[in-house]
N, C-alpha and C. Protein backbone atom coordinates (compact mmCIF):
# COMPACT_ATOMS: atom_id res chain seq x y z
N UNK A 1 134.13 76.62 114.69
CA UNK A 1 134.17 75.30 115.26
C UNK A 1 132.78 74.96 115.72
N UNK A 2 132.59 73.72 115.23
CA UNK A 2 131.05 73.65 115.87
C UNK A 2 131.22 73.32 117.40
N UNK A 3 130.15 73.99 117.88
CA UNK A 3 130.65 73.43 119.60
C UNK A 3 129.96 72.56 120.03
N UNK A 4 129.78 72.03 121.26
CA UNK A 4 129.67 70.92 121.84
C UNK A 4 127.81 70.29 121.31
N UNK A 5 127.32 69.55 121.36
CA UNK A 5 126.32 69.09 120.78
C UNK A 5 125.94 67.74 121.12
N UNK A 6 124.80 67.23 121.49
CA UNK A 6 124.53 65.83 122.57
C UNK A 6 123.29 65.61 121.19
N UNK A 7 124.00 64.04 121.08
CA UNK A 7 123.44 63.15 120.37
C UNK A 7 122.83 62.08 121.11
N UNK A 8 121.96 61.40 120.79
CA UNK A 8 121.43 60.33 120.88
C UNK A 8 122.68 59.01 120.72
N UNK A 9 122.70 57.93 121.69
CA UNK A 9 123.05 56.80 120.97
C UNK A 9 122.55 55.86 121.18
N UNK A 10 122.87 54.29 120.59
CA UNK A 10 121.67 52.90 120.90
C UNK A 10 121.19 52.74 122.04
N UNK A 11 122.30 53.07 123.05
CA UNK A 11 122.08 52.59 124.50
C UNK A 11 121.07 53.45 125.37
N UNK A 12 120.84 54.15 124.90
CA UNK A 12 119.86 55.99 125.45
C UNK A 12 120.64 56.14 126.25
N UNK A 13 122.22 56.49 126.47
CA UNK A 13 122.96 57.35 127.37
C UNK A 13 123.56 58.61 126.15
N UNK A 14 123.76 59.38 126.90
CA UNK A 14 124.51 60.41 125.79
C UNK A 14 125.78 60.95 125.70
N UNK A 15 126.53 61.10 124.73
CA UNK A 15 127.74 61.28 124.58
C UNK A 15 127.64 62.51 124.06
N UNK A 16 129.28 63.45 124.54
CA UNK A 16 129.27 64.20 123.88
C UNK A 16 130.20 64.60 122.64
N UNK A 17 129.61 64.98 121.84
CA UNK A 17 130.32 64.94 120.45
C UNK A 17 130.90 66.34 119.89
N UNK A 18 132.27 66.83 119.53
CA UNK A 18 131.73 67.71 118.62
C UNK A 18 132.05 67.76 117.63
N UNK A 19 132.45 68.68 116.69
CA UNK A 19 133.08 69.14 115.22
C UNK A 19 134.36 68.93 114.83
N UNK A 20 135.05 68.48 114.45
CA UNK A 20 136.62 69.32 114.18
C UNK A 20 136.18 70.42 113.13
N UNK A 21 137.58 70.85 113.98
CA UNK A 21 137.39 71.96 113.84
C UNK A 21 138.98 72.57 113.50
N UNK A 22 139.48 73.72 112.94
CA UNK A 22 140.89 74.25 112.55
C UNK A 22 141.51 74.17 113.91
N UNK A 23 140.52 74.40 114.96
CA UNK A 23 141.76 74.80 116.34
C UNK A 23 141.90 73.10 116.68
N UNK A 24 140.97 72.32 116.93
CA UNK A 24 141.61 71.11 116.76
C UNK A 24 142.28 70.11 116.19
N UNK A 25 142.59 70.76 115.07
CA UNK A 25 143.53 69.56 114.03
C UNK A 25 145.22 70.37 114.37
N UNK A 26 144.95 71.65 114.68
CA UNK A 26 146.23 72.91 115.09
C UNK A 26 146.81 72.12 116.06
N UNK A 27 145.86 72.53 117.42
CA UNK A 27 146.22 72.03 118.78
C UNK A 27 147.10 70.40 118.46
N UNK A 28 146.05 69.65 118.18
CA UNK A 28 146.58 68.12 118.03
C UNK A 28 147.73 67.94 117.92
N UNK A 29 147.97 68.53 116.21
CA UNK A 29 149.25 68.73 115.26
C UNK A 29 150.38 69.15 116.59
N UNK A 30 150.05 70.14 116.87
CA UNK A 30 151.37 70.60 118.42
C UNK A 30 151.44 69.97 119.28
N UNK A 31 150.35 68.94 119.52
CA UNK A 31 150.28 67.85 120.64
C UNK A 31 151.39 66.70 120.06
N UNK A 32 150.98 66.89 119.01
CA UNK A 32 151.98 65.19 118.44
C UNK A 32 153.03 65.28 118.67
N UNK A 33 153.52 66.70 117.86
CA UNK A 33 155.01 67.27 117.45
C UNK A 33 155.88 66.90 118.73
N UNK A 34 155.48 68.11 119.54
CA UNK A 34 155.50 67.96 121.08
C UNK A 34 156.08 66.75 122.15
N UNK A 35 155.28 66.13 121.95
CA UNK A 35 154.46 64.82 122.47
C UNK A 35 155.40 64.21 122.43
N UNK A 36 156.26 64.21 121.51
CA UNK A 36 157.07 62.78 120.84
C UNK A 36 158.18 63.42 121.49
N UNK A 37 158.86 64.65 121.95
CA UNK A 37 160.32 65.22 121.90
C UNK A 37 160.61 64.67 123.23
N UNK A 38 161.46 64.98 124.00
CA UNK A 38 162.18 64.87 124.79
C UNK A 38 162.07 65.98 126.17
N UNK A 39 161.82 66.89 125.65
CA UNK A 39 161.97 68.29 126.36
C UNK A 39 160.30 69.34 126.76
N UNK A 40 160.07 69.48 127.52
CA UNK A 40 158.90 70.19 127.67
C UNK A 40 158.97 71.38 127.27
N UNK A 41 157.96 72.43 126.56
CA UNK A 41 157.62 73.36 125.93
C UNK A 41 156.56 73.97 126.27
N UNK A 42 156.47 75.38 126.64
CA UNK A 42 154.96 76.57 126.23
C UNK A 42 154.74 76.78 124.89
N UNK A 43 153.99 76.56 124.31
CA UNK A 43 153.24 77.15 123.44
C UNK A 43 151.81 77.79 123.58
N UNK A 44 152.17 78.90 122.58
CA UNK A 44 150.95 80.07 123.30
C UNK A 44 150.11 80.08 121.94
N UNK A 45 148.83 79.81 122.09
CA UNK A 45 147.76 79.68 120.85
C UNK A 45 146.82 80.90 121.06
N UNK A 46 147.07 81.44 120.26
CA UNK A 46 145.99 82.98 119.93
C UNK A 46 145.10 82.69 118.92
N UNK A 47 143.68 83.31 119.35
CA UNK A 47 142.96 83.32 117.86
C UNK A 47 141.56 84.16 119.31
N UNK A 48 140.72 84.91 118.48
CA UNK A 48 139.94 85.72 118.90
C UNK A 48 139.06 84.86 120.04
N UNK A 49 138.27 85.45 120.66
CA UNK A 49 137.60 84.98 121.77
C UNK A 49 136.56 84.47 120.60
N UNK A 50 135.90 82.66 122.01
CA UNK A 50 134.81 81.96 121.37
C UNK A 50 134.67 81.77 120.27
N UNK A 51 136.31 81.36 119.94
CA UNK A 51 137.13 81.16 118.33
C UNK A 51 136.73 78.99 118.66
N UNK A 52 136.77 78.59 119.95
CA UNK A 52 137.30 77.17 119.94
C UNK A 52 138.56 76.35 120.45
N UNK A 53 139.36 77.51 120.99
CA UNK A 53 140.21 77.00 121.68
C UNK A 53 140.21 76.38 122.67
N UNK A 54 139.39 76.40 123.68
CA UNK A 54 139.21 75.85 125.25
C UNK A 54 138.60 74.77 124.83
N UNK A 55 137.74 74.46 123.88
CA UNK A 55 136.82 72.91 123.72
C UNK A 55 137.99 72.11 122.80
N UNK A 56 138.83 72.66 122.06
CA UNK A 56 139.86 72.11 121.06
C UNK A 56 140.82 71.40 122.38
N UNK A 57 141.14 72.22 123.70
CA UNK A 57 141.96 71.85 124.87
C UNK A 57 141.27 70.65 125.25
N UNK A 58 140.19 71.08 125.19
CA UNK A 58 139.52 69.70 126.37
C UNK A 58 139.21 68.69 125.36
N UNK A 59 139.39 68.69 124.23
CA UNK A 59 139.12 67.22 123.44
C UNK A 59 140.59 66.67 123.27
N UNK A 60 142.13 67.42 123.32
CA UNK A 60 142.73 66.38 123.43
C UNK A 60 143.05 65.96 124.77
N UNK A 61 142.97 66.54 125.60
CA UNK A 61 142.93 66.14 127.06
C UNK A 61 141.80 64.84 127.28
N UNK A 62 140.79 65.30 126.69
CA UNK A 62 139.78 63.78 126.93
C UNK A 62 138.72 63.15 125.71
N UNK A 63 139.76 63.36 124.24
CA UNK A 63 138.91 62.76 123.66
C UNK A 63 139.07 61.66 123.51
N UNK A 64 138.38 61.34 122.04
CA UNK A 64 138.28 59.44 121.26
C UNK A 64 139.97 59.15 120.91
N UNK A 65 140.81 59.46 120.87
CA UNK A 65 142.05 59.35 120.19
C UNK A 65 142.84 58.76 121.04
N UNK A 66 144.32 58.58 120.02
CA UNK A 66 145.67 57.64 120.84
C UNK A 66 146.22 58.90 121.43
N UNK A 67 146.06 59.58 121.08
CA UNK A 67 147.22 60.74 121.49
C UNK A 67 146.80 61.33 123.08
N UNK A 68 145.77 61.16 123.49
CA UNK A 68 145.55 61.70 124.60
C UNK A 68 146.66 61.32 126.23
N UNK A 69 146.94 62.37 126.67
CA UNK A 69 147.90 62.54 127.33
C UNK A 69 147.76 61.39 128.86
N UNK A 70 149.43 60.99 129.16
CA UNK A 70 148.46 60.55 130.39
C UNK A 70 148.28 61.26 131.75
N UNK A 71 148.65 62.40 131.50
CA UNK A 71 148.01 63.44 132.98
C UNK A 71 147.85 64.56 132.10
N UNK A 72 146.93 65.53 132.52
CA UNK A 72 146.59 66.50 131.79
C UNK A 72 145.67 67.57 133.10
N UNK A 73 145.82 68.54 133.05
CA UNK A 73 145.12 69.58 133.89
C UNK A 73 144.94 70.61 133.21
N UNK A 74 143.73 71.68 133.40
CA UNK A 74 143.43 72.84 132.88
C UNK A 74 143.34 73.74 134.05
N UNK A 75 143.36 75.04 133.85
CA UNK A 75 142.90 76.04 134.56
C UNK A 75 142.68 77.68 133.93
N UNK A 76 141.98 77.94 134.46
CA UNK A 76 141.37 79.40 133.99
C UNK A 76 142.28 80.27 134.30
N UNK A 77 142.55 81.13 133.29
CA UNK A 77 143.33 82.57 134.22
C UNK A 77 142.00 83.99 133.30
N UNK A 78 140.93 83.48 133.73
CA UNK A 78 140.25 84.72 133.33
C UNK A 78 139.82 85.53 134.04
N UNK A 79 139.99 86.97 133.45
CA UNK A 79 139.90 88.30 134.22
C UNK A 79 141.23 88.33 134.87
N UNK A 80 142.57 87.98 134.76
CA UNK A 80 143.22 88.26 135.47
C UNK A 80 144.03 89.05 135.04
N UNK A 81 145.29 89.95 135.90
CA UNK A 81 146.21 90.31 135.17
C UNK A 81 147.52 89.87 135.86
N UNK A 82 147.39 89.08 136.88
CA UNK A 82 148.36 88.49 137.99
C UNK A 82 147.98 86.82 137.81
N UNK A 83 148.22 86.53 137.01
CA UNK A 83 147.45 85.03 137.66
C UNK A 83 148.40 84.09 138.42
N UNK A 84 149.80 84.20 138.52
CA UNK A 84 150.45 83.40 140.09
C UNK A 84 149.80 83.99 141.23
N UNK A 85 149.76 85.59 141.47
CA UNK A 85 149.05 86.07 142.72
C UNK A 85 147.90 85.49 142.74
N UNK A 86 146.84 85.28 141.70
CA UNK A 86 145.01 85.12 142.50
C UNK A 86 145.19 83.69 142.35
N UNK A 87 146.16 83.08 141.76
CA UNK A 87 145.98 81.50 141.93
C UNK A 87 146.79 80.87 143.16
N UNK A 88 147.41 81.30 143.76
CA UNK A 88 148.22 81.62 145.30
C UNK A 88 146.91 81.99 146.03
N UNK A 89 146.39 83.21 145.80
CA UNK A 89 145.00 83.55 146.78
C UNK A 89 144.28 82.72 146.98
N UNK A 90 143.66 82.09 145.57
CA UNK A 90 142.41 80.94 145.64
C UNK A 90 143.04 80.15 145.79
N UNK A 91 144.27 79.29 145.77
CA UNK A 91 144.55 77.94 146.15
C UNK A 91 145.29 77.30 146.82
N UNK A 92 146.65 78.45 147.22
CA UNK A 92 147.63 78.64 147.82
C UNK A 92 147.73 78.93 149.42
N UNK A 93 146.46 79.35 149.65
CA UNK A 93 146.45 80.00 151.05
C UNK A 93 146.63 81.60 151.46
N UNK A 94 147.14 82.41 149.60
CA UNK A 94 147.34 83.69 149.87
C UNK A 94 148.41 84.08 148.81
N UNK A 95 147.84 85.46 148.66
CA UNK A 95 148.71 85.87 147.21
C UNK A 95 150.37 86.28 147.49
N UNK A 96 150.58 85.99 148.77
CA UNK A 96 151.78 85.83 148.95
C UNK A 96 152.39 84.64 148.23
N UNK A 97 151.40 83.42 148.31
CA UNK A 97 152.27 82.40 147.90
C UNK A 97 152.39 82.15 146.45
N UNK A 98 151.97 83.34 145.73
CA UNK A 98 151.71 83.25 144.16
C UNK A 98 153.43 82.85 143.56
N UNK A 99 154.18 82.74 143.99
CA UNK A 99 155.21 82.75 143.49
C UNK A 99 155.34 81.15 143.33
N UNK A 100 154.51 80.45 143.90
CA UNK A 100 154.59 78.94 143.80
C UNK A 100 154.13 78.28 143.03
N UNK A 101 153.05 79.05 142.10
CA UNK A 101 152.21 78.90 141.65
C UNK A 101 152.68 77.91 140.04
N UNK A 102 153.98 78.32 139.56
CA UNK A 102 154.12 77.68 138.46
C UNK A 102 155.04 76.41 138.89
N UNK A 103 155.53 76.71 140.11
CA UNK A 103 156.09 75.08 140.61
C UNK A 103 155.04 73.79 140.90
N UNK A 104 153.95 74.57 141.78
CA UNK A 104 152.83 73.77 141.99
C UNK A 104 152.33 72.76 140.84
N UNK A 105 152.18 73.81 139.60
CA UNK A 105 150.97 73.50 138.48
C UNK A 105 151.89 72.33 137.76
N UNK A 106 153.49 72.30 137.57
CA UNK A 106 154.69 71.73 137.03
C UNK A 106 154.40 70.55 138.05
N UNK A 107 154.24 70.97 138.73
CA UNK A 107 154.90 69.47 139.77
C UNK A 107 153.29 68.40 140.06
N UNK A 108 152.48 68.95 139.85
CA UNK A 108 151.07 68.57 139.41
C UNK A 108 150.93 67.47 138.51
N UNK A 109 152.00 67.94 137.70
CA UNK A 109 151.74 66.90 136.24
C UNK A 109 153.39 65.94 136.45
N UNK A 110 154.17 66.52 136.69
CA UNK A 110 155.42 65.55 136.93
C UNK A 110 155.54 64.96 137.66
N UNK A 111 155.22 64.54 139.11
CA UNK A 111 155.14 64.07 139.95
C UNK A 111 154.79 62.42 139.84
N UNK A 112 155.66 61.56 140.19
CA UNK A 112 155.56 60.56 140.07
C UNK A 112 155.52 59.55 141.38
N UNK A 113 154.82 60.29 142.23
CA UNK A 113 154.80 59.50 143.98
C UNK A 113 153.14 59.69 143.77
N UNK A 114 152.25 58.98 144.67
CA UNK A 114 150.99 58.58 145.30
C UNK A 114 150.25 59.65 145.91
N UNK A 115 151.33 61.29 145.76
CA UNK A 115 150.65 62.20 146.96
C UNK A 115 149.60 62.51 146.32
N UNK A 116 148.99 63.48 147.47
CA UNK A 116 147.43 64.30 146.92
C UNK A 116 147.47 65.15 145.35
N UNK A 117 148.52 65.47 144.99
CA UNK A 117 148.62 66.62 144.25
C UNK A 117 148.71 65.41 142.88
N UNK A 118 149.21 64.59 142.83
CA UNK A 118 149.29 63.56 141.40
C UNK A 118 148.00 62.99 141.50
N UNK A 119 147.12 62.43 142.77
CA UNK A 119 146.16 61.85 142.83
C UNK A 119 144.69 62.88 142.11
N UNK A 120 145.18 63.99 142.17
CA UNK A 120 144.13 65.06 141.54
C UNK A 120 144.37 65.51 140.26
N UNK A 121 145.42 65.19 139.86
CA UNK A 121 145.61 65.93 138.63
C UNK A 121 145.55 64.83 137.87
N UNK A 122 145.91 63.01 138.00
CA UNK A 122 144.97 61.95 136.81
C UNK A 122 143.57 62.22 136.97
N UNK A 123 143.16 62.70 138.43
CA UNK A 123 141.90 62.29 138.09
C UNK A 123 140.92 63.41 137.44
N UNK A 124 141.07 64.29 137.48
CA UNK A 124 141.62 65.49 136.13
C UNK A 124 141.42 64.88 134.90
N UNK A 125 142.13 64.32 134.96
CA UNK A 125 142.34 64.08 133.21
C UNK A 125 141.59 62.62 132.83
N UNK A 126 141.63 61.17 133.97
CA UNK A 126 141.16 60.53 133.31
C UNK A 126 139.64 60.18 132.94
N UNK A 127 139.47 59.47 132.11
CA UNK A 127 138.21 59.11 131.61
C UNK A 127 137.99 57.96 131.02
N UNK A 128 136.59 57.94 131.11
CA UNK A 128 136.40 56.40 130.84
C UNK A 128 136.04 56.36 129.39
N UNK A 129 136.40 55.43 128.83
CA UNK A 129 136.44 54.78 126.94
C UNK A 129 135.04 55.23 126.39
N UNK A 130 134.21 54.77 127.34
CA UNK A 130 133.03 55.30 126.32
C UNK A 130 132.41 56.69 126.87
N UNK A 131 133.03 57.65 127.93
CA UNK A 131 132.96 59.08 127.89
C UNK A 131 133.65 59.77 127.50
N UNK A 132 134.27 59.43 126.65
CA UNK A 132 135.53 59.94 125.61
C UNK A 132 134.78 60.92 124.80
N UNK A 133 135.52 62.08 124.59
CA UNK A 133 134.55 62.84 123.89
C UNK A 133 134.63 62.85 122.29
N UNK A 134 133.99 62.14 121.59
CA UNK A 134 134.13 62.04 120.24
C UNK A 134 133.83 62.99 119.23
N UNK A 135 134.18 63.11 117.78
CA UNK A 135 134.28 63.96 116.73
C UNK A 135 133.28 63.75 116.15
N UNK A 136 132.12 64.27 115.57
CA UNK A 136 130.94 63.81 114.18
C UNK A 136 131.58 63.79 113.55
N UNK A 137 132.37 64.28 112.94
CA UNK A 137 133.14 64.08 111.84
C UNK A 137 133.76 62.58 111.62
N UNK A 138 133.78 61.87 112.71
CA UNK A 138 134.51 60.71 112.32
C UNK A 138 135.99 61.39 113.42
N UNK A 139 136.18 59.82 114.19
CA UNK A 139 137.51 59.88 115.12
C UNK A 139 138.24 60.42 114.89
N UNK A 140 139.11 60.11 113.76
CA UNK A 140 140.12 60.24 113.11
C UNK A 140 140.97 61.12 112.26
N UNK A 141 139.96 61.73 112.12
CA UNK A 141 140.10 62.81 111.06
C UNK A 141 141.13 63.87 110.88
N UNK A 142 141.88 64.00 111.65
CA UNK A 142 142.69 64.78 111.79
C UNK A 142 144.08 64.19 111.83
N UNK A 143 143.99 62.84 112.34
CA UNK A 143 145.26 61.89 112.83
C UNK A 143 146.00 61.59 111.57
N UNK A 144 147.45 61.54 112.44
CA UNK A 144 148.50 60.65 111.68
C UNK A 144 148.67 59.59 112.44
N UNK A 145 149.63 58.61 111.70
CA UNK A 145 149.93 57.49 112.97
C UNK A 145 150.83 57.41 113.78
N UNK A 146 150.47 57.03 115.24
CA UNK A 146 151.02 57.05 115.98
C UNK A 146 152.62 56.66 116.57
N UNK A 147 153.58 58.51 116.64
CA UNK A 147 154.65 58.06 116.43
C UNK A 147 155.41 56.71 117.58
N UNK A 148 156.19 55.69 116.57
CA UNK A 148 156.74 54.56 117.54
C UNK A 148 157.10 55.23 118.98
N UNK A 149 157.77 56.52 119.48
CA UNK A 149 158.21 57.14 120.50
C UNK A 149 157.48 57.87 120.77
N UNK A 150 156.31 58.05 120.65
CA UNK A 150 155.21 58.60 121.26
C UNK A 150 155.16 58.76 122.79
N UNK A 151 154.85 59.86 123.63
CA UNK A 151 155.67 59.85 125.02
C UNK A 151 154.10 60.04 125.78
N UNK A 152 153.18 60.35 125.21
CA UNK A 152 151.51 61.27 125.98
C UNK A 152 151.81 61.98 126.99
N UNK A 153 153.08 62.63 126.59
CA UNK A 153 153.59 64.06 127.59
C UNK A 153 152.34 64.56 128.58
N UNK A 154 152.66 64.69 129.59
CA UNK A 154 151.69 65.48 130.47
C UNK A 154 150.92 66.86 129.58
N UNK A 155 150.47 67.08 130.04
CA UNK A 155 149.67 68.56 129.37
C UNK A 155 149.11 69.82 130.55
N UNK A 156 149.40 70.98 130.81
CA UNK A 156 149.10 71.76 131.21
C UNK A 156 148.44 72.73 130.21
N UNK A 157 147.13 73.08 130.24
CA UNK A 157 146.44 73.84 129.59
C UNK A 157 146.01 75.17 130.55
N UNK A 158 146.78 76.33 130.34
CA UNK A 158 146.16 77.76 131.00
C UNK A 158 145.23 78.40 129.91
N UNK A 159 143.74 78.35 130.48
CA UNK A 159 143.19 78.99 129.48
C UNK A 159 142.60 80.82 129.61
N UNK A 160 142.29 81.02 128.71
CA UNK A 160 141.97 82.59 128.94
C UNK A 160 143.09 83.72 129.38
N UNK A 161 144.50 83.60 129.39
CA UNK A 161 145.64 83.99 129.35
C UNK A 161 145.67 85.33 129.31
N UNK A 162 145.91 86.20 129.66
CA UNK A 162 146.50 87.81 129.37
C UNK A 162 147.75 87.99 129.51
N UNK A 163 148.45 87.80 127.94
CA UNK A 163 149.70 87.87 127.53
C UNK A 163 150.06 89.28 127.77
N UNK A 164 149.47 90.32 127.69
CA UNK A 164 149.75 91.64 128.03
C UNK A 164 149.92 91.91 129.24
N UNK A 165 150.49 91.95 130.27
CA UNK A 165 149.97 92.24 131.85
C UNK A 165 151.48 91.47 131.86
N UNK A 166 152.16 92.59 132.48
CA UNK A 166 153.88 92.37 133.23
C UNK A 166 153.66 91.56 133.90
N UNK A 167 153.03 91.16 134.59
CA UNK A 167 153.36 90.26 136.16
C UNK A 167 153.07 89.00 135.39
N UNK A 168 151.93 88.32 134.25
CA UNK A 168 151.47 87.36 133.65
C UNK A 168 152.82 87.27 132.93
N UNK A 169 153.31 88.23 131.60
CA UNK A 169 154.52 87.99 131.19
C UNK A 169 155.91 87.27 132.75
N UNK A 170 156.14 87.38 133.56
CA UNK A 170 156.64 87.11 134.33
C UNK A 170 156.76 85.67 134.91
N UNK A 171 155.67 85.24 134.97
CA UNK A 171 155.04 84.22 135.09
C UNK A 171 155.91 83.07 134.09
N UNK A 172 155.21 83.59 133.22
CA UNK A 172 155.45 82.89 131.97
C UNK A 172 156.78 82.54 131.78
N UNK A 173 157.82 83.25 131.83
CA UNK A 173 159.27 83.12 132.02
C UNK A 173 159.81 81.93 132.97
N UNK A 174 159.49 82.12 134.21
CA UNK A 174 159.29 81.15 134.83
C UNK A 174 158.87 79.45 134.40
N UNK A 175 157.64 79.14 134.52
CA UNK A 175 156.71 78.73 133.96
C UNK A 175 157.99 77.58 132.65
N UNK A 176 158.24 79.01 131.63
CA UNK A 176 158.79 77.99 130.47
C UNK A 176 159.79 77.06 130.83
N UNK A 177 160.59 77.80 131.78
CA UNK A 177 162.45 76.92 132.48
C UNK A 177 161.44 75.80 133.04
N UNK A 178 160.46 75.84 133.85
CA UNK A 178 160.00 74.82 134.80
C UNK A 178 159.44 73.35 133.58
N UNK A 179 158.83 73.80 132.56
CA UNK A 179 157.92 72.82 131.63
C UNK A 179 158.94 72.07 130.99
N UNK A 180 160.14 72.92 130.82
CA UNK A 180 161.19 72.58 129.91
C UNK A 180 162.40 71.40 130.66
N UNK A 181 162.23 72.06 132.08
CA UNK A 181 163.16 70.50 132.84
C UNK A 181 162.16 69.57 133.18
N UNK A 182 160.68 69.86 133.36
CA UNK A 182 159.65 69.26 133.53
C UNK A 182 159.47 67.82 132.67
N UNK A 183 159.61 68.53 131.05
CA UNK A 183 159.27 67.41 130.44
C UNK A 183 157.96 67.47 130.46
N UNK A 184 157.29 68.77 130.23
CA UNK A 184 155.87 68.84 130.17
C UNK A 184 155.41 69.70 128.93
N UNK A 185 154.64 69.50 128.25
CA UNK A 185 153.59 70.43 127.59
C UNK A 185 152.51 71.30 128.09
N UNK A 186 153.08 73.01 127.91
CA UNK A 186 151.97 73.55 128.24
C UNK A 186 151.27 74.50 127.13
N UNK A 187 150.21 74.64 127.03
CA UNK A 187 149.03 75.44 126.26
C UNK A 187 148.54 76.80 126.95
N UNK A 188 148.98 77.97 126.76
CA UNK A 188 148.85 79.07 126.89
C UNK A 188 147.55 79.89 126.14
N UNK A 189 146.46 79.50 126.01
CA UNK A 189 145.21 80.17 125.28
C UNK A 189 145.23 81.22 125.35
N UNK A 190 145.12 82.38 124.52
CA UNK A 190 144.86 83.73 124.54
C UNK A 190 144.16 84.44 123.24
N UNK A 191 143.06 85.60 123.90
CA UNK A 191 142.43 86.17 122.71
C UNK A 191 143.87 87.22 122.20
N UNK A 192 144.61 87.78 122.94
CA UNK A 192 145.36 88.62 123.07
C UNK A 192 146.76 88.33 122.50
């Protein structure tokens, strides 16, 4: 995948552009599918490290396209092998509260009241039209047209994942029941 790359444009501000690439026409393709159903889903995308997955995340979360979601959040689970515990530690107040951790991240993106936690997670995701992150290849390139029931499902992207590690498997279990009454899409990145 070519990665990220700053072009010149008329105005001398710069945009950033990159490649499509296989993990982004993949990702998309599962974004659409997805996108359009009824029911929220994990899907877990493997392919080797500094393969393109995390920049493939963040271009449909904020690229040039229709499909982009209308709430969307990412987060790292790298180096971990607990990631409800250290994301409870770092954000929670304490790895006691790791058990909240996949209600939190669910209710982040579902949440449909004014509180702090919806007010951070559009602003997360939104962006403005002409910081949209565009394709050299041309916008489009990957697109079909946009299905009539098209929903721009929320999006939860966990990146850097360790599918191996009991307590992460655990998680995950969780996690799927929550996305699935959620009505959310989540992206599970892993080299593993």
């Amino acid at each position: 995948m070519g990665g990220g790359e700053k072009n010149e444009v008329s105005d001398s501000s710069e945009e950033e552009r990159v490649v499509c690439s296989p993990q982004i026409r993949h990702l998309m393709e599962v974004y659409q599918f997805y996108g359009s159903g009824v029911d929220g889903i994990v899907v877990v995308a493997c392919s080797p490290q500094d393969s393109g997955k995390s920049l493939a995340a963040e271009y449909i979360m904020h690229g040039d396209h229709e499909f982009r979601p209308r709430r969307a959040l990412k987060v790292s689970a790298v180096g971990t092998d607990d990631f409800a515990k250290d994301f409870g530690e770092q954000y929670l107040g304490g790895p006691e509260y790791g058990a909240l951790t996949a209600k939190v991240l669910v209710n982040a993106l579902k949440t449909t009241g004014q509180g702090i936690v919806r007010k951070a997670a559009d602003e997360q995701k939104s962006c403005n039209e002409k910081d949209a992150i565009k394709l050299v290849a041309g916008k489009h390139t990957y697109v079909q047209n946009l299905p009539i029931k098209f929903r721009h499902t929320p999006l939860l992207v966990i990146d850097d994942f360790n599918v191996d590690s009991t307590a992460n498997e655990n998680f995950t279990r969780k996690l799927y029941t929550m996305a699935a009454s959620a009505k959310i899409v989540v992206f599970i990145l892993t080299k593993n």
